[in-house]
PDB file of N, CA and C in Angstrom:
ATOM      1  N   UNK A   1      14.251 -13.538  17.347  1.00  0.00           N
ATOM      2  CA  UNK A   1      13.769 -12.485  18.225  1.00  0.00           C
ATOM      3  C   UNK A   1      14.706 -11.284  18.199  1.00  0.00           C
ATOM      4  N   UNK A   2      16.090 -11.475  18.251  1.00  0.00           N
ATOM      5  CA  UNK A   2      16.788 -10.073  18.084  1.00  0.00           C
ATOM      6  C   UNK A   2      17.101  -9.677  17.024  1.00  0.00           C
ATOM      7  N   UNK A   3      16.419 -10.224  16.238  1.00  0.00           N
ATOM      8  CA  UNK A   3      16.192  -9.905  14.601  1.00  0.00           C
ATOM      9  C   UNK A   3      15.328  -8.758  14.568  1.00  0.00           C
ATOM     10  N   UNK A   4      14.024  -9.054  14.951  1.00  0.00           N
ATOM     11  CA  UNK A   4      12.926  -8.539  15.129  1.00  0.00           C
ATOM     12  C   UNK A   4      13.131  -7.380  15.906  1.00  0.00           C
ATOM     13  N   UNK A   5      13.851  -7.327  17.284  1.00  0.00           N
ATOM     14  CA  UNK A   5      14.022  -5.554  18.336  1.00  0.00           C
ATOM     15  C   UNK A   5      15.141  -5.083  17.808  1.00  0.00           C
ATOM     16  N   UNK A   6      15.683  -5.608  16.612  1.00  0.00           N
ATOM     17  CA  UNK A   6      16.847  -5.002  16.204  1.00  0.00           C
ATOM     18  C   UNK A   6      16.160  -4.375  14.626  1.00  0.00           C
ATOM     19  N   UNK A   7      15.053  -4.525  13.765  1.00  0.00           N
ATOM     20  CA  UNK A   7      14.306  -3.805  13.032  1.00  0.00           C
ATOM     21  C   UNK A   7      13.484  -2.904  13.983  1.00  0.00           C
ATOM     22  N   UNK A   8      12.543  -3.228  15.042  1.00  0.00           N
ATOM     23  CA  UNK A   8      12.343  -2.473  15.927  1.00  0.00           C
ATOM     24  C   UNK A   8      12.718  -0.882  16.081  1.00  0.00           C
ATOM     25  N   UNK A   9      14.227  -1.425  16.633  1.00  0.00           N
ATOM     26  CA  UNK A   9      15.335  -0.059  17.222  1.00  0.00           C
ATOM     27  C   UNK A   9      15.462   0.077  15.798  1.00  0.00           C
ATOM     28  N   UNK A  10      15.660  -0.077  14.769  1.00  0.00           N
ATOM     29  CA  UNK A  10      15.910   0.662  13.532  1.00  0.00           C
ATOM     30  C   UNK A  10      14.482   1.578  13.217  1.00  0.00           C
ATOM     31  N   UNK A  11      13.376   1.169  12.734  1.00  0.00           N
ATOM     32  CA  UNK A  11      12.544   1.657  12.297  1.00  0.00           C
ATOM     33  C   UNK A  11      12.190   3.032  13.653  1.00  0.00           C
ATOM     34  N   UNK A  12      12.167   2.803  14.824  1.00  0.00           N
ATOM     35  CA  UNK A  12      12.064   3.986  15.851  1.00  0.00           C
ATOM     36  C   UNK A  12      13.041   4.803  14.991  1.00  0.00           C
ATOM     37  N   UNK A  13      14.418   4.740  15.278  1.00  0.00           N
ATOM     38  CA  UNK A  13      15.400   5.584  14.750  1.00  0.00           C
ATOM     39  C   UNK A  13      14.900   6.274  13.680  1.00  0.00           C
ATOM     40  N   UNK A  14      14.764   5.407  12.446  1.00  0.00           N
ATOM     41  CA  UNK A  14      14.298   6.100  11.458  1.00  0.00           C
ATOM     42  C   UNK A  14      13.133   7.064  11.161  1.00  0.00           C
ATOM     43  N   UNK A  15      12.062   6.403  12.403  1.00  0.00           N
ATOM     44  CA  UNK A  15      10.866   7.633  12.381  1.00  0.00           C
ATOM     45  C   UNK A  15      11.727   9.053  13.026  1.00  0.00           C
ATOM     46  N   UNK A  16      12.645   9.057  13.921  1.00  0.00           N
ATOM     47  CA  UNK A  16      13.023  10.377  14.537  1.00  0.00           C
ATOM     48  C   UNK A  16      14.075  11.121  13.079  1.00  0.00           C
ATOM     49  N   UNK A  17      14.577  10.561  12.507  1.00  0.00           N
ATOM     50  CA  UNK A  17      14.923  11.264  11.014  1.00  0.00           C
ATOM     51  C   UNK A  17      14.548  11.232  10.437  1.00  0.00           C
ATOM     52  N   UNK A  18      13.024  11.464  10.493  1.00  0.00           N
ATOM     53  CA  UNK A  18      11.934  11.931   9.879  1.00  0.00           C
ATOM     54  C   UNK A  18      11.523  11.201   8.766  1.00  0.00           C
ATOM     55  N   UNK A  19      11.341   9.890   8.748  1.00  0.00           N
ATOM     56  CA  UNK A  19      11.024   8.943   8.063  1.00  0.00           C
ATOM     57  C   UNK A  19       9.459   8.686   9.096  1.00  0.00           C
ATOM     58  N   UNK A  20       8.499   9.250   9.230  1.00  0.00           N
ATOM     59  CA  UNK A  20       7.767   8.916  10.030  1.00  0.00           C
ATOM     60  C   UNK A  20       6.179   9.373   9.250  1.00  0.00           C
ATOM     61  N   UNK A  21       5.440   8.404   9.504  1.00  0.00           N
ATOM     62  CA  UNK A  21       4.135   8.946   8.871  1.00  0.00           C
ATOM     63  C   UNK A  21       3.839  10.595   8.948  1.00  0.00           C
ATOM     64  N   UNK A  22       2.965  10.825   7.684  1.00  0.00           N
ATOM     65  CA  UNK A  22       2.513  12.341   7.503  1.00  0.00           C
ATOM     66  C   UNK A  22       3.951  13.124   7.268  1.00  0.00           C
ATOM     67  N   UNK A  23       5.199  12.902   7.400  1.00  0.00           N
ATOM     68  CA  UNK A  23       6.706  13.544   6.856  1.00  0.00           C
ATOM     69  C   UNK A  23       6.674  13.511   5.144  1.00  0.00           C
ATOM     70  N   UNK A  24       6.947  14.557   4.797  1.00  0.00           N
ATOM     71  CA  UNK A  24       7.886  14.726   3.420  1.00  0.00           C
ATOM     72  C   UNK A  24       9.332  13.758   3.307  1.00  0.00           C
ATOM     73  N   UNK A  25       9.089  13.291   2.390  1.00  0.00           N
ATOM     74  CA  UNK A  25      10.776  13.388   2.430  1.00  0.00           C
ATOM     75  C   UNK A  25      11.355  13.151   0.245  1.00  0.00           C
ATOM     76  N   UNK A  26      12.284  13.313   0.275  1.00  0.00           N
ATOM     77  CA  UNK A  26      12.803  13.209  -0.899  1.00  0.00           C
ATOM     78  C   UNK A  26      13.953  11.684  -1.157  1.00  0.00           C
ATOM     79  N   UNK A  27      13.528  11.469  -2.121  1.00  0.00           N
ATOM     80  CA  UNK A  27      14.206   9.937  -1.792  1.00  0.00           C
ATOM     81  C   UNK A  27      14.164   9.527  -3.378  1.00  0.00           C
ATOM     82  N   UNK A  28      15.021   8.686  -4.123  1.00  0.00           N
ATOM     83  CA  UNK A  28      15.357   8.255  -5.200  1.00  0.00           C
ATOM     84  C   UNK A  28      14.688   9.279  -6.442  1.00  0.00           C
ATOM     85  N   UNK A  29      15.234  11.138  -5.977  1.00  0.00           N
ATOM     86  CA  UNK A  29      15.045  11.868  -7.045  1.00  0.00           C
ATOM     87  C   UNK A  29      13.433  11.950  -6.935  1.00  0.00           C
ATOM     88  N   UNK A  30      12.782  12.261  -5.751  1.00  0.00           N
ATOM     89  CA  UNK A  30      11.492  12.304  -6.062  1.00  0.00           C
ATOM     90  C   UNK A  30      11.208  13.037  -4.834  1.00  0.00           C
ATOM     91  N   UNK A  31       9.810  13.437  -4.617  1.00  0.00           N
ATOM     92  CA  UNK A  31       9.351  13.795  -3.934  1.00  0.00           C
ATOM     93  C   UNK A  31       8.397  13.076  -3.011  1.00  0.00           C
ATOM     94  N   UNK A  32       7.876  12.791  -2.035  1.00  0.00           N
ATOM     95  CA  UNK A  32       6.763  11.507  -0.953  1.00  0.00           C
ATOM     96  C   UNK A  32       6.710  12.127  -0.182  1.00  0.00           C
ATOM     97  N   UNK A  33       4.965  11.948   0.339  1.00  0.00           N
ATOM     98  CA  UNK A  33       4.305  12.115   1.161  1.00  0.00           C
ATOM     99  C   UNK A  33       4.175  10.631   2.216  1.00  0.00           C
ATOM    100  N   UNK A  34       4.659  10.704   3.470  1.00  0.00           N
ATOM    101  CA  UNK A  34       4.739   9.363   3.833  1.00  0.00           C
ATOM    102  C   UNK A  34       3.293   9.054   4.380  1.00  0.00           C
ATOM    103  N   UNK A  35       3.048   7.553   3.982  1.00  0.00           N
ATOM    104  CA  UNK A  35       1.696   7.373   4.521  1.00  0.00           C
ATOM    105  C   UNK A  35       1.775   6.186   5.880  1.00  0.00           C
ATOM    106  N   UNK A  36       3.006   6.194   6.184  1.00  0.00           N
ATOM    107  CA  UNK A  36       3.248   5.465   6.811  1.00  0.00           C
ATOM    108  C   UNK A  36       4.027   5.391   7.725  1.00  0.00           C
ATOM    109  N   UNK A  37       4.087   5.025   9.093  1.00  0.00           N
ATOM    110  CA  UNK A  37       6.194   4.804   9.622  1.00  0.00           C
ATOM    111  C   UNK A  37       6.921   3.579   9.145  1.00  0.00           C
ATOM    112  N   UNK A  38       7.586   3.426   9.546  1.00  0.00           N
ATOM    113  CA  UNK A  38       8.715   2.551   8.492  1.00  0.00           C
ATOM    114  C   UNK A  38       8.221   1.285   9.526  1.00  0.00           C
ATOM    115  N   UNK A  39       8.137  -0.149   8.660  1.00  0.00           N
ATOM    116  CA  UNK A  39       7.821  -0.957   9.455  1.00  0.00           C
ATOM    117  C   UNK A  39       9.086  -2.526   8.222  1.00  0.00           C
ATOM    118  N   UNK A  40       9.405  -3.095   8.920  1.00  0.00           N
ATOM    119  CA  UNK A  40      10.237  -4.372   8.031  1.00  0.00           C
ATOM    120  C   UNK A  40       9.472  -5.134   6.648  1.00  0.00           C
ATOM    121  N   UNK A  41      10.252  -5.149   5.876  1.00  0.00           N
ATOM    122  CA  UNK A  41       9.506  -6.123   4.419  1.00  0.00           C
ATOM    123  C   UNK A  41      10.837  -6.793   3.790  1.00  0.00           C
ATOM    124  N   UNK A  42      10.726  -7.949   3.827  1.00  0.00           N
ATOM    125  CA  UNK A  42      11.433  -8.771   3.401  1.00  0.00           C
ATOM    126  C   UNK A  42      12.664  -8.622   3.978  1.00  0.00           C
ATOM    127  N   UNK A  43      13.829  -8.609   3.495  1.00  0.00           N
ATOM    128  CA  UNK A  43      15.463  -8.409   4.304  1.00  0.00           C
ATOM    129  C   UNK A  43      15.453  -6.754   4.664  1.00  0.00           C
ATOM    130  N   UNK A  44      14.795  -6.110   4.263  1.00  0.00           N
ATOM    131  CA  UNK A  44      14.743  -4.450   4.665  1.00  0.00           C
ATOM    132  C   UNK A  44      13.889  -3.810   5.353  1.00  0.00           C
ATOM    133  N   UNK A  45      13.509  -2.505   5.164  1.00  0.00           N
ATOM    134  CA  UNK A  45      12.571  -1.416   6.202  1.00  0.00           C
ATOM    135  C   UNK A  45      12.121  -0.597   5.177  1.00  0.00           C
ATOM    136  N   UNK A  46      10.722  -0.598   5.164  1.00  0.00           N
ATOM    137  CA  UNK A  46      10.032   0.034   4.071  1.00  0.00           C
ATOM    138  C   UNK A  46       8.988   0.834   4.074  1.00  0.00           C
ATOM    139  N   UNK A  47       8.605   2.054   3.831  1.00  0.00           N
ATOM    140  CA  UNK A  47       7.450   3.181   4.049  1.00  0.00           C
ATOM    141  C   UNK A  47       6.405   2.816   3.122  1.00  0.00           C
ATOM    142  N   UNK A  48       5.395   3.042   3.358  1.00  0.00           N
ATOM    143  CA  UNK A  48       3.754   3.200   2.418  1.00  0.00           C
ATOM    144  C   UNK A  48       4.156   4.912   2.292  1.00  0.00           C
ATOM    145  N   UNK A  49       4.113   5.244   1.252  1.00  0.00           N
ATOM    146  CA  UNK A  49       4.004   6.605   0.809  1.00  0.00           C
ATOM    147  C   UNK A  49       3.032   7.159  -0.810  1.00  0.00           C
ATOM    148  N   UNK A  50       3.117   8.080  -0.907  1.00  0.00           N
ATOM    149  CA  UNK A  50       2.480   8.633  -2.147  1.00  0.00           C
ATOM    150  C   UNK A  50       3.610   9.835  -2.619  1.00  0.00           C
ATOM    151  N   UNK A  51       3.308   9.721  -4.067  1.00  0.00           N
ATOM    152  CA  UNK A  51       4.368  10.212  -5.130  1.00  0.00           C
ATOM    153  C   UNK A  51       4.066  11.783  -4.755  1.00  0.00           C
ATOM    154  N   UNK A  52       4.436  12.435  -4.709  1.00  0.00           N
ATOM    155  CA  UNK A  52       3.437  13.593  -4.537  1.00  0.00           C
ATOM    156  C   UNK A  52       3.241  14.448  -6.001  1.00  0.00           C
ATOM    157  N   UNK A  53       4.233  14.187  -7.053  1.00  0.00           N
ATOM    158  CA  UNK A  53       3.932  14.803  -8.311  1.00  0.00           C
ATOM    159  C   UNK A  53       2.768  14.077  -8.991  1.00  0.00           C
ATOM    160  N   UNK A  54       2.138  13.029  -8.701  1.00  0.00           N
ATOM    161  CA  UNK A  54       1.388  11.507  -9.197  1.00  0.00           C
ATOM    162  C   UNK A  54       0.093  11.488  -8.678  1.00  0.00           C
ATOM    163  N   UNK A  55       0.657  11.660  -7.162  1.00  0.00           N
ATOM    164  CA  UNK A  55      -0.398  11.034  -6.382  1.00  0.00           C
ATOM    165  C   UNK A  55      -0.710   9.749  -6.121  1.00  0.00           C
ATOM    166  N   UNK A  56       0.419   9.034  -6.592  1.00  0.00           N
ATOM    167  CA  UNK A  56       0.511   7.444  -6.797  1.00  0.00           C
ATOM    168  C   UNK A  56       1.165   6.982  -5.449  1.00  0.00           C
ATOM    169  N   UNK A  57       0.192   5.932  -5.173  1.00  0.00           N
ATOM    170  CA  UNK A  57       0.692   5.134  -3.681  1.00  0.00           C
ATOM    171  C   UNK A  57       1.732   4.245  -4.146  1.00  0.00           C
ATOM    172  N   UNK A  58       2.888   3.818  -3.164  1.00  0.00           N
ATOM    173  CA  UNK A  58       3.180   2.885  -3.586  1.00  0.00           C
ATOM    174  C   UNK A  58       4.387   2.480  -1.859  1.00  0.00           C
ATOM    175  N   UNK A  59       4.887   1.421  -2.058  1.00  0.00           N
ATOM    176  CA  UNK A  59       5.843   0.877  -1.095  1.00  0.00           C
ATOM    177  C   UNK A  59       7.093   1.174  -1.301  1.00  0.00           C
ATOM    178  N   UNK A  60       7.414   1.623  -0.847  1.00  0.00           N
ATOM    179  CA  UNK A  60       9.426   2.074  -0.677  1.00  0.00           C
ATOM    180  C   UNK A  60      10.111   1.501   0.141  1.00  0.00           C
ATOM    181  N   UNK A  61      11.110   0.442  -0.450  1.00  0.00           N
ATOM    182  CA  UNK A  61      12.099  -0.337   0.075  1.00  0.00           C
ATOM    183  C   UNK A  61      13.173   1.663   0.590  1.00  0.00           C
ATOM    184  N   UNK A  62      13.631   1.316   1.983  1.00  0.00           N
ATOM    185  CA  UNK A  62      14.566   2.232   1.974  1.00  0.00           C
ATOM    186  C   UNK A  62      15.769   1.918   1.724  1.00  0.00           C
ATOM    187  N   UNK A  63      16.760   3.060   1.216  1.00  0.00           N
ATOM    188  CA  UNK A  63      17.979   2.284   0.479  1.00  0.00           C
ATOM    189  C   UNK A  63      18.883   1.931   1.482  1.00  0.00           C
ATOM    190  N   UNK A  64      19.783   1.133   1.148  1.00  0.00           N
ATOM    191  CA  UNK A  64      20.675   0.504   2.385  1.00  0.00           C
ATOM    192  C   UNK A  64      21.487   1.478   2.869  1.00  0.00           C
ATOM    193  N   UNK A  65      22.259   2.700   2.500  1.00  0.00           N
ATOM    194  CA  UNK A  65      22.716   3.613   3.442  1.00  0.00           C
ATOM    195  C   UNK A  65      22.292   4.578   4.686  1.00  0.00           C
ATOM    196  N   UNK A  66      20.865   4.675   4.014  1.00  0.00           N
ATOM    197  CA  UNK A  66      19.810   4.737   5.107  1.00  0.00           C
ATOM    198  C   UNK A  66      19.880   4.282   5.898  1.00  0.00           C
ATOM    199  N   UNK A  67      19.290   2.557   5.901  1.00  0.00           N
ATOM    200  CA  UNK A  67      19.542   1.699   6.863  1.00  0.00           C
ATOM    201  C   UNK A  67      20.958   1.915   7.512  1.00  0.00           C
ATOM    202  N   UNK A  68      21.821   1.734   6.859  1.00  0.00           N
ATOM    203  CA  UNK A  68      23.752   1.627   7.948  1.00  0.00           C
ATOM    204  C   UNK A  68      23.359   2.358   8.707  1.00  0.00           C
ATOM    205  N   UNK A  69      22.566   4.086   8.499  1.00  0.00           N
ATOM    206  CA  UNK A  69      23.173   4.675   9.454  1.00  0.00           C
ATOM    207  C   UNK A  69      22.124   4.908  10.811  1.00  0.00           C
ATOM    208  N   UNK A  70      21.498   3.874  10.689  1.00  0.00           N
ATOM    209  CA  UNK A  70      20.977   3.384  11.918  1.00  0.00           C
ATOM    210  C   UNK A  70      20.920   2.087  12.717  1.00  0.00           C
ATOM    211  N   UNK A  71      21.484   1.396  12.126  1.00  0.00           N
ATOM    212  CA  UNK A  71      21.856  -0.116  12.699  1.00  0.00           C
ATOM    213  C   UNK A  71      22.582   0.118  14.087  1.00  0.00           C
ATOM    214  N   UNK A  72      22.062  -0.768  15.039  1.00  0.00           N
ATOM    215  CA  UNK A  72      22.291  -0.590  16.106  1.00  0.00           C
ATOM    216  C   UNK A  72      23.903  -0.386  16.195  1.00  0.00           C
ATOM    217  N   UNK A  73      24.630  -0.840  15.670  1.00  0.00           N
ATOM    218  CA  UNK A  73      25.913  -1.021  16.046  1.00  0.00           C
ATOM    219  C   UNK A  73      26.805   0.105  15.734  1.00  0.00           C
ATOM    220  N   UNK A  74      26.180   0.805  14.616  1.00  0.00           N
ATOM    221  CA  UNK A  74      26.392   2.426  14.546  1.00  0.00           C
ATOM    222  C   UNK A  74      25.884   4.053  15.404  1.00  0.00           C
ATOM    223  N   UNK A  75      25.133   3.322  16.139  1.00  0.00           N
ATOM    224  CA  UNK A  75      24.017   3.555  17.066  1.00  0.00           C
ATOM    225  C   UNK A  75      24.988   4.793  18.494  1.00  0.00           C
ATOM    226  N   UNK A  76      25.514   3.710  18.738  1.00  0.00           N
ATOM    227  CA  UNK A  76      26.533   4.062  19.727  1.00  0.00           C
ATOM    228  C   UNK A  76      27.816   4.470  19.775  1.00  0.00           C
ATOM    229  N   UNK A  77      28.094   4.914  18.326  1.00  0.00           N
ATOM    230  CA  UNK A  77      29.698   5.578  18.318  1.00  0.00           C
ATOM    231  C   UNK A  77      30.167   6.799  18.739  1.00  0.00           C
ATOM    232  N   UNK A  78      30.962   6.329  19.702  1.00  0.00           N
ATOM    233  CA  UNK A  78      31.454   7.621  20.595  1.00  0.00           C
ATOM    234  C   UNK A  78      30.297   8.948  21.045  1.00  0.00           C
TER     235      UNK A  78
END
């Protein structure tokens, strides 16, 4: 269970830095249209987006520095 409100409080976080459905963002040298908000997949937090040079859908693991800098425990520094 605090597995789960602890992806929770991450994925909120991450929609407010604009990781949030209908957002642009640029990510592994590319360009995405997000089709999604960030919701958990497998050990990580991952968007439904489209390529936007493509037009190709696809799933995006987000990369783990991403993640650090919203983990709860970074959350609250000073």
């Amino acid at each position: 269970m605090d597995r789960d409100n602890g992806f929770s409080e991450m994925c909120d976080r991450l929609k407010q830095l604009g990781y949030a459905e209908s957002r642009q963002i640029r990510i592994y040298g590319q360009e995405f249209e997000l089709l999604s908000n960030p919701f958990p997949q497998g050990r990580g937090i991952a968007v439904k987006a489209v390529l936007r040079r493509t037009m190709e859908a696809r799933i995006l693991q987000l990369p783990l520095p991403v993640l650090q800098m919203v983990q709860p425990h970074h959350a609250g520094h000073k």
